[in-house]
PDB file of N, CA and C in Angstrom:
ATOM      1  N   UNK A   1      -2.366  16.861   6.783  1.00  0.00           N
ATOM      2  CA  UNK A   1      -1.614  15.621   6.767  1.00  0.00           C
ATOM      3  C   UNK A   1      -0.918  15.470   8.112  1.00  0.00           C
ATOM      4  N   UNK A   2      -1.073  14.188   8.913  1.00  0.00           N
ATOM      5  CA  UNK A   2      -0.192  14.154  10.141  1.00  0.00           C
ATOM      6  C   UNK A   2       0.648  14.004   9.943  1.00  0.00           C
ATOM      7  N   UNK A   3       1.665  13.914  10.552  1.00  0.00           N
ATOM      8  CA  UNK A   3       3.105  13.943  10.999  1.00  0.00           C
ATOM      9  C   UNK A   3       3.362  12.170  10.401  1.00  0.00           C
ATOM     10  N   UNK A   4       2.976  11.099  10.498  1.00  0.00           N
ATOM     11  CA  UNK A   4       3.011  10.208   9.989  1.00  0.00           C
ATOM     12  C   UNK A   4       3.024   9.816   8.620  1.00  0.00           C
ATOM     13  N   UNK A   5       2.215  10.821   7.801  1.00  0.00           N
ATOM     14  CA  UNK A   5       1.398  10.130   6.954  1.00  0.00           C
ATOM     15  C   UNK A   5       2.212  10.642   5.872  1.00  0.00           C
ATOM     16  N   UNK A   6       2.678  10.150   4.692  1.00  0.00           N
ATOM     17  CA  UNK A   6       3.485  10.397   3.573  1.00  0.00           C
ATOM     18  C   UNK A   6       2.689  10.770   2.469  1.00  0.00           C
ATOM     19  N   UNK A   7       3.052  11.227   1.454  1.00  0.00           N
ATOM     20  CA  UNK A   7       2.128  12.046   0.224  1.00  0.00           C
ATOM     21  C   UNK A   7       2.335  11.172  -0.689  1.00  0.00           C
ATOM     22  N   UNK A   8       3.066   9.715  -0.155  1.00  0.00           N
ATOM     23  CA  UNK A   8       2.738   8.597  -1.298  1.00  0.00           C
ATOM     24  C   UNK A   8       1.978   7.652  -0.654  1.00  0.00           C
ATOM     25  N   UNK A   9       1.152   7.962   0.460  1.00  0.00           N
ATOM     26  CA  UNK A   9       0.222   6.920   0.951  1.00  0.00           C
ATOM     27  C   UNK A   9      -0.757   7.515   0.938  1.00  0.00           C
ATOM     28  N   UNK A  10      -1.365   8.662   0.273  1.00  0.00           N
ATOM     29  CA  UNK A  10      -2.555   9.440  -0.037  1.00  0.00           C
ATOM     30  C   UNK A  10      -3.139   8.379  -1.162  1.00  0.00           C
ATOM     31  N   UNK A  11      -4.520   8.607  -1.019  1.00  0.00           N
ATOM     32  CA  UNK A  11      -5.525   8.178  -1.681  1.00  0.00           C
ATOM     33  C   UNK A  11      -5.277   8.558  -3.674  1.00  0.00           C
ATOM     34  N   UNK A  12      -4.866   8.312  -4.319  1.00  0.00           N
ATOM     35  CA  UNK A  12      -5.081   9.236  -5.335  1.00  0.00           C
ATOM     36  C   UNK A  12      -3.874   9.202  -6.097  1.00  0.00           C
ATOM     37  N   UNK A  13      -2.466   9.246  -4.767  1.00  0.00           N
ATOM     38  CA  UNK A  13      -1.050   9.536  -5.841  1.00  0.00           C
ATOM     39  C   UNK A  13      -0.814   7.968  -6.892  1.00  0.00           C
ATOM     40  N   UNK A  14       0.550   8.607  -7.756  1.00  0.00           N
ATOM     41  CA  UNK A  14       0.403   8.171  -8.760  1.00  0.00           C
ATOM     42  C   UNK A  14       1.557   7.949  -8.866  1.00  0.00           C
ATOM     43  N   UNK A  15       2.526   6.566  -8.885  1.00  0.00           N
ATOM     44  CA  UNK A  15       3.784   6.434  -8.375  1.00  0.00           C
ATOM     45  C   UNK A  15       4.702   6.392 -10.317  1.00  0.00           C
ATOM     46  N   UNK A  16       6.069   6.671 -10.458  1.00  0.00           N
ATOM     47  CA  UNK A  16       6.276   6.851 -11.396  1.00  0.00           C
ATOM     48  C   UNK A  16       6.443   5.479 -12.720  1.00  0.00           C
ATOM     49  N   UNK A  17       5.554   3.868 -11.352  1.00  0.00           N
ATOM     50  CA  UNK A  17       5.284   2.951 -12.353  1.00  0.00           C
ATOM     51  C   UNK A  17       3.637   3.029 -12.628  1.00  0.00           C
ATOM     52  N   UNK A  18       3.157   3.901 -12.616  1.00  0.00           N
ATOM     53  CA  UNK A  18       1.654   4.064 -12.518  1.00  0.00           C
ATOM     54  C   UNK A  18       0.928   3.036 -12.052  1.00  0.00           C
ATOM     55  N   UNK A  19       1.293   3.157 -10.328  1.00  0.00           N
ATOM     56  CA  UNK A  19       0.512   2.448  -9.447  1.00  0.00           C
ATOM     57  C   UNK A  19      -0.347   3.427  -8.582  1.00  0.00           C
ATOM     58  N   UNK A  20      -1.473   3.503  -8.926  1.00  0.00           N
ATOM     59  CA  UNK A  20      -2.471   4.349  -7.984  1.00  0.00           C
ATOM     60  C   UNK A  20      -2.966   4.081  -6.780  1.00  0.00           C
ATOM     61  N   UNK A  21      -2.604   4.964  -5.549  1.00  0.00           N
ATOM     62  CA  UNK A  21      -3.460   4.086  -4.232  1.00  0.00           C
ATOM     63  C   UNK A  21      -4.953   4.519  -4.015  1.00  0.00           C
ATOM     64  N   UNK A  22      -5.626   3.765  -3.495  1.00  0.00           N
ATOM     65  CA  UNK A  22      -6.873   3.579  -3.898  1.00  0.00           C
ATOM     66  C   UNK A  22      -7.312   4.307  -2.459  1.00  0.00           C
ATOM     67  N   UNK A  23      -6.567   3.337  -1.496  1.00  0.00           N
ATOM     68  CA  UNK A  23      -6.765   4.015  -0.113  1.00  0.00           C
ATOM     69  C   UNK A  23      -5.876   3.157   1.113  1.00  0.00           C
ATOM     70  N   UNK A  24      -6.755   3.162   2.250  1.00  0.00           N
ATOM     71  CA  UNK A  24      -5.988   2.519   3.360  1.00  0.00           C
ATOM     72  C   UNK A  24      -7.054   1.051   2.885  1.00  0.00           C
ATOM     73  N   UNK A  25      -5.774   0.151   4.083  1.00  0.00           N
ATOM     74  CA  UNK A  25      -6.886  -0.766   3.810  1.00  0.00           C
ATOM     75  C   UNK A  25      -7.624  -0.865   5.435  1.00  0.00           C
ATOM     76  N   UNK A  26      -8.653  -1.167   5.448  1.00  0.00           N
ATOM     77  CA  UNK A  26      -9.523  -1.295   6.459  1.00  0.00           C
ATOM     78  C   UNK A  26      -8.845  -2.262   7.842  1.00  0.00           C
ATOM     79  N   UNK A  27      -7.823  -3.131   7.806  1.00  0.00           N
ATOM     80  CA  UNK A  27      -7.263  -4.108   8.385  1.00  0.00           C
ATOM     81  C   UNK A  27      -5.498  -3.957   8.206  1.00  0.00           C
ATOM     82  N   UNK A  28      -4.860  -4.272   9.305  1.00  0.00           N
ATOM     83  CA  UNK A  28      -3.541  -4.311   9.133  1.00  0.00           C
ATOM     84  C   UNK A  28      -2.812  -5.172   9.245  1.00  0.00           C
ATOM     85  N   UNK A  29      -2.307  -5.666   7.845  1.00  0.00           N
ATOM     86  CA  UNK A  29      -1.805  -6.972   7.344  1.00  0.00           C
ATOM     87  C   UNK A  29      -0.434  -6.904   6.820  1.00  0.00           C
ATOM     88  N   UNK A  30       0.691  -5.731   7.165  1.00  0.00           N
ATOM     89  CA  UNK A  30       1.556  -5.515   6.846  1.00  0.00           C
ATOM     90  C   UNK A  30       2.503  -6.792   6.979  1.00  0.00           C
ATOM     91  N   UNK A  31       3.718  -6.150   6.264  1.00  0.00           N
ATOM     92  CA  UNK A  31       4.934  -7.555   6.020  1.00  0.00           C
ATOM     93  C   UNK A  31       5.892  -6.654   6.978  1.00  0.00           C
ATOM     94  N   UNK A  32       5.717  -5.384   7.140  1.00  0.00           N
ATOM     95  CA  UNK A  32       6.598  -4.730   7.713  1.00  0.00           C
ATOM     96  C   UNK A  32       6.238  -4.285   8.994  1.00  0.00           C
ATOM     97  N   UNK A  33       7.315  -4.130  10.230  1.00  0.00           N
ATOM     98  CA  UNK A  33       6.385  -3.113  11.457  1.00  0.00           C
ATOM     99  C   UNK A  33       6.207  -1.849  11.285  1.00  0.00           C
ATOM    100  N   UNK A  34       5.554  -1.547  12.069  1.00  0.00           N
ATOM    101  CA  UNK A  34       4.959   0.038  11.667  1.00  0.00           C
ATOM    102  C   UNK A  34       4.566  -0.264  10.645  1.00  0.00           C
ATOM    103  N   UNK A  35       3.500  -0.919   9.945  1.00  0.00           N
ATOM    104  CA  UNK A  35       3.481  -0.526   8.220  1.00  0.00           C
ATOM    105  C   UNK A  35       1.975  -0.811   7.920  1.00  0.00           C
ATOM    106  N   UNK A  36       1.218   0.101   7.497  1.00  0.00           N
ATOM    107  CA  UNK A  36      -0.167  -0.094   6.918  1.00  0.00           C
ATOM    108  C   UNK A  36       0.092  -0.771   5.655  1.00  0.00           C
ATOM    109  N   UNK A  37      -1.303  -1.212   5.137  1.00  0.00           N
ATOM    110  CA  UNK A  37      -1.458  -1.806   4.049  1.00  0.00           C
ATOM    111  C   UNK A  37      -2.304  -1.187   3.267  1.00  0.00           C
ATOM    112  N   UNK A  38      -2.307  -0.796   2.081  1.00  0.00           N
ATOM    113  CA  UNK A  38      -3.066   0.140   1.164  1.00  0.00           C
ATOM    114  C   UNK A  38      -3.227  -0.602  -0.730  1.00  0.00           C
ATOM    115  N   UNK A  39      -4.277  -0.340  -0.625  1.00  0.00           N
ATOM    116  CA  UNK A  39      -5.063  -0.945  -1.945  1.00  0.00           C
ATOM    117  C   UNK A  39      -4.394  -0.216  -3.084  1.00  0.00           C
ATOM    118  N   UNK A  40      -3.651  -0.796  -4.355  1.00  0.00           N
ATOM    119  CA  UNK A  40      -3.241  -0.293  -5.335  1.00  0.00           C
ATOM    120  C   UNK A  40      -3.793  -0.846  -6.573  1.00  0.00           C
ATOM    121  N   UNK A  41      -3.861   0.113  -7.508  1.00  0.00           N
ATOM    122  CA  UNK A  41      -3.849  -0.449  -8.946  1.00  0.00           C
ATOM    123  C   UNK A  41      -3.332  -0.175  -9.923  1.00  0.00           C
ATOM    124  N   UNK A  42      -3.082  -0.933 -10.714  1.00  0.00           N
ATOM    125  CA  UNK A  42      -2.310  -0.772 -11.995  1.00  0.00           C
ATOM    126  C   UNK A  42      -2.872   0.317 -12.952  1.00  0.00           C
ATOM    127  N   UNK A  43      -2.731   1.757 -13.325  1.00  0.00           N
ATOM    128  CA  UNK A  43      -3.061   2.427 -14.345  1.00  0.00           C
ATOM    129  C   UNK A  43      -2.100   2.210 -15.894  1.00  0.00           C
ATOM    130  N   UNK A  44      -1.507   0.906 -15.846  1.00  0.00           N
ATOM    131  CA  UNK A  44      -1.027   0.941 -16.715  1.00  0.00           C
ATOM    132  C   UNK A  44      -1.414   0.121 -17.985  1.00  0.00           C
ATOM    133  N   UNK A  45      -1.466   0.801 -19.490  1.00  0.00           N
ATOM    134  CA  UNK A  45      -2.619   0.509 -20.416  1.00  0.00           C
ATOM    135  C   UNK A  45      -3.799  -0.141 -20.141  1.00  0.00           C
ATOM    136  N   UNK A  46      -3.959  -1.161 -20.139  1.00  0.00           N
ATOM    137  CA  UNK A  46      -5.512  -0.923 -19.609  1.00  0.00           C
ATOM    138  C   UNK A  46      -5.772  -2.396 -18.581  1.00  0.00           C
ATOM    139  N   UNK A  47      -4.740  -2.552 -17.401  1.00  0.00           N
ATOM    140  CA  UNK A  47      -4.735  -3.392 -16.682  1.00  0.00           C
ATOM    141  C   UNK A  47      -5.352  -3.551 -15.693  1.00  0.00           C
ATOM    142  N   UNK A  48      -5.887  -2.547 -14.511  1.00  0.00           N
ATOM    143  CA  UNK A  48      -6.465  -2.568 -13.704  1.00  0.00           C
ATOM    144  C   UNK A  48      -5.780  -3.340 -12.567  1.00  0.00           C
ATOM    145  N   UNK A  49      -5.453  -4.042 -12.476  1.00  0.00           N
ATOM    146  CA  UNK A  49      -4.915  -4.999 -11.331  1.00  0.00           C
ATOM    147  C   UNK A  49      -4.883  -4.358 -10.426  1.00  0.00           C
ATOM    148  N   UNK A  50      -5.742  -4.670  -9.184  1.00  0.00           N
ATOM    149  CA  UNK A  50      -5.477  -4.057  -8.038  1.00  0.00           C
ATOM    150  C   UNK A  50      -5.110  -4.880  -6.513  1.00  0.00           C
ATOM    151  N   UNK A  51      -4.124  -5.159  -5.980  1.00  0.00           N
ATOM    152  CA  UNK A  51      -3.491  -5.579  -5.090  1.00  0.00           C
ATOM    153  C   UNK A  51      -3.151  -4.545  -3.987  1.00  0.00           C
ATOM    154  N   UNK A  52      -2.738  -5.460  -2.649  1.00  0.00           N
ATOM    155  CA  UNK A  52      -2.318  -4.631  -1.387  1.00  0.00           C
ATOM    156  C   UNK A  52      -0.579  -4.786  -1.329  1.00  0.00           C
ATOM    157  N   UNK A  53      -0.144  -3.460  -0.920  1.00  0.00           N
ATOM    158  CA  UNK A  53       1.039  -3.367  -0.122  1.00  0.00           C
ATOM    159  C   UNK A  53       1.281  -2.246   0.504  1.00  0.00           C
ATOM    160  N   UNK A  54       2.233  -2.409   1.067  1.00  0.00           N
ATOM    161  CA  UNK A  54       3.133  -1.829   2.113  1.00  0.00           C
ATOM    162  C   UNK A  54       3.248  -0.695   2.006  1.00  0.00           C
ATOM    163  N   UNK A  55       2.883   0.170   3.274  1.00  0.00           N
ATOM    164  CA  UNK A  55       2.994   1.510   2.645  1.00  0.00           C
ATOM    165  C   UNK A  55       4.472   2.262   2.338  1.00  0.00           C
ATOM    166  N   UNK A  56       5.704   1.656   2.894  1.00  0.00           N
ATOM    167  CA  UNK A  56       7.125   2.075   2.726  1.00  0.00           C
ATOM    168  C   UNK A  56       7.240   1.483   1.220  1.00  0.00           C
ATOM    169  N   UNK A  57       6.345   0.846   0.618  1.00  0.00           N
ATOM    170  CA  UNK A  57       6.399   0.381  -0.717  1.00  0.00           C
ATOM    171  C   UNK A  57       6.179   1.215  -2.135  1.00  0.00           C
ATOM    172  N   UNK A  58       5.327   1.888  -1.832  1.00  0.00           N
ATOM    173  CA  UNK A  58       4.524   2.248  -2.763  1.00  0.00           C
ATOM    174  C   UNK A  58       4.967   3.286  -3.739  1.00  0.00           C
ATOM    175  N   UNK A  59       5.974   3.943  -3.118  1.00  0.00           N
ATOM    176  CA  UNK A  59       6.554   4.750  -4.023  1.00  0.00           C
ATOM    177  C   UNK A  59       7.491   3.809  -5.139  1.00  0.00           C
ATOM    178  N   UNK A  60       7.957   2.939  -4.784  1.00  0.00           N
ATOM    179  CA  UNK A  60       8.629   2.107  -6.157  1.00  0.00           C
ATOM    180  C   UNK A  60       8.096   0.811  -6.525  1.00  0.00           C
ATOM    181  N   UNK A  61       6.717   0.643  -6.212  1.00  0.00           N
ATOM    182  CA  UNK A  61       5.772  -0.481  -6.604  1.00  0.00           C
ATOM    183  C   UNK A  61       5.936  -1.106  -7.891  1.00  0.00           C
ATOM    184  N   UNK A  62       6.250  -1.794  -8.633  1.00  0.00           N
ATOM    185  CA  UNK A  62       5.343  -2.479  -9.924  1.00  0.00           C
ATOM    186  C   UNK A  62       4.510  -3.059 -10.403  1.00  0.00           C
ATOM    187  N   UNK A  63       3.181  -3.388 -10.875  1.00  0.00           N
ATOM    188  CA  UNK A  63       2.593  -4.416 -11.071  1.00  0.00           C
ATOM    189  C   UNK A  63       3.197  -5.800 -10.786  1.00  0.00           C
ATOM    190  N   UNK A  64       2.431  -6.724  -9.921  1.00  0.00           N
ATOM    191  CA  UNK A  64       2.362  -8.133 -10.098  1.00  0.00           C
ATOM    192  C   UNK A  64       2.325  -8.825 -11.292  1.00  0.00           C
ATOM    193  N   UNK A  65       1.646  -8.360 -12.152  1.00  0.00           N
ATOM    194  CA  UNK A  65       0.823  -8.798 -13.218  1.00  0.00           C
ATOM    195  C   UNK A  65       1.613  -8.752 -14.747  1.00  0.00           C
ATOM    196  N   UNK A  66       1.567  -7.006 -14.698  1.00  0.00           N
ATOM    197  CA  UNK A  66       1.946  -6.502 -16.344  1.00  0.00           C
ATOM    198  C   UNK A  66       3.491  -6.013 -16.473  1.00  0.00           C
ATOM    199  N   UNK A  67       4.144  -5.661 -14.749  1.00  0.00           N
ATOM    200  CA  UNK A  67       5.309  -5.007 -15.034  1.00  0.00           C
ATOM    201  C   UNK A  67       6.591  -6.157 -14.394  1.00  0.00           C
ATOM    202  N   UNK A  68       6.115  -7.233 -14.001  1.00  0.00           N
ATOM    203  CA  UNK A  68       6.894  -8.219 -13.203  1.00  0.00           C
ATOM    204  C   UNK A  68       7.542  -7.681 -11.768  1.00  0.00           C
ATOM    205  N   UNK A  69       6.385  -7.394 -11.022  1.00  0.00           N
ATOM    206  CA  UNK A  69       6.723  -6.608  -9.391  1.00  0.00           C
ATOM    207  C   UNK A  69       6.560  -7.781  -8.707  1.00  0.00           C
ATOM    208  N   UNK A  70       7.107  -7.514  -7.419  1.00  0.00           N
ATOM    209  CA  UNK A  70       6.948  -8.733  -6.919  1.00  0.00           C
ATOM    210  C   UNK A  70       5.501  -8.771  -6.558  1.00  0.00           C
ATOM    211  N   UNK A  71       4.863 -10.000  -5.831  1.00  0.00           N
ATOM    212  CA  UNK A  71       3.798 -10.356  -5.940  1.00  0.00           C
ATOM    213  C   UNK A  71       3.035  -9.470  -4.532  1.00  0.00           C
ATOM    214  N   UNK A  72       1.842  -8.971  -4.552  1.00  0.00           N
ATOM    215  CA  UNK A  72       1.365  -8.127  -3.773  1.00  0.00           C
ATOM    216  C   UNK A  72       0.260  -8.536  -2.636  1.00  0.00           C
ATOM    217  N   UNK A  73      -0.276  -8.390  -1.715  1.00  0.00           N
ATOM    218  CA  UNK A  73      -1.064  -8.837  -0.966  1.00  0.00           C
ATOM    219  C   UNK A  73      -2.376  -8.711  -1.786  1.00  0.00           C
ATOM    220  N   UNK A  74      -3.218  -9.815  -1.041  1.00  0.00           N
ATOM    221  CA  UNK A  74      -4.621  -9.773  -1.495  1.00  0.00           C
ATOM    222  C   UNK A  74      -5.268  -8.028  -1.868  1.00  0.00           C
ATOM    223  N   UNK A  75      -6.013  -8.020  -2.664  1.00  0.00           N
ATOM    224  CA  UNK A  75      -6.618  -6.924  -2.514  1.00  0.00           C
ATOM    225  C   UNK A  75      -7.446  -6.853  -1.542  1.00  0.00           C
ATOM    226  N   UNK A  76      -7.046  -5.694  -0.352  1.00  0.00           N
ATOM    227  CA  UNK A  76      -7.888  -5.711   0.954  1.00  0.00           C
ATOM    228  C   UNK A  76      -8.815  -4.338   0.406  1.00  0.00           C
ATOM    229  N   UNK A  77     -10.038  -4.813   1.236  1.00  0.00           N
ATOM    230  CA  UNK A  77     -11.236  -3.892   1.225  1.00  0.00           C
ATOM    231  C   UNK A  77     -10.204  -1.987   1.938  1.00  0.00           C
ATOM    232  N   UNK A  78     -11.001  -1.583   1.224  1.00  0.00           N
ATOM    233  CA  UNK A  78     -10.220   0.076   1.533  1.00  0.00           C
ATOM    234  C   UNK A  78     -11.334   0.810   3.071  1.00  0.00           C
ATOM    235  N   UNK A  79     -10.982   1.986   3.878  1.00  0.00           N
ATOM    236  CA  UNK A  79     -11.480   2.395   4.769  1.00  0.00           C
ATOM    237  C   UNK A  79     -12.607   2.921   4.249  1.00  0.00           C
ATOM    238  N   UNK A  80     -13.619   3.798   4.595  1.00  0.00           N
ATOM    239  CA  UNK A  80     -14.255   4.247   3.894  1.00  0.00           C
ATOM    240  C   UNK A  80     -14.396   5.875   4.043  1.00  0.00           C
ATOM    241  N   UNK A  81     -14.416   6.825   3.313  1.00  0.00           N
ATOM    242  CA  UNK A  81     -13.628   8.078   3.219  1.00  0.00           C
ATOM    243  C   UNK A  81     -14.943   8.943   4.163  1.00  0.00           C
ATOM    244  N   UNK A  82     -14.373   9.433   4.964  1.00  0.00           N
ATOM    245  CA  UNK A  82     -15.107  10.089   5.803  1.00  0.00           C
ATOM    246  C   UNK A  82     -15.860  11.523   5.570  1.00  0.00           C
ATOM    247  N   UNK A  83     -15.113  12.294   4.385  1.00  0.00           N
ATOM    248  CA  UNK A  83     -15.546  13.030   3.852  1.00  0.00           C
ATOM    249  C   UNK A  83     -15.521  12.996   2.640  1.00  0.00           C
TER     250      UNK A  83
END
């Protein structure tokens, strides 16, 4: 992990509103400076919703949809995993 990169902007984590990040997104469309944009989805009952935000976000994310979060960027296409 670089020096940058946080263990809630990993591919995989699982934030404690069960928002899963999917990955980076391929393009940087942040609301914030310094700030990537990363593909999330809703693991919560059986919603799926998957939207973009912020990576200083993601640890206290909510659904757009099912949990009343605020509203999230398009779902951007993710990088593609190199290994």
């Amino acid at each position: 992990m670089s020096r940058s990169e946080s263990p809630t902007t990993r591919p995989g984590y699982l934030n404690r509103n069960k928002q899963r990040v999917i990955g980076k997104a391929a393009w940087v469309d942040s609301n914030a400076p310094n700030q990537n944009t990363y593909k999330l989805r809703c693991e919560r009952h059986a919603c799926g919703f998957e939207y973009g935000a912020d990576g200083i976000d993601i640890h206290k994310r909510k659904c757009p949809r099912c949990q009343d979060g605020k509203p999230g960027q398009p779902a951007p296409e993710t990088l593609p995993a190199l290994f």
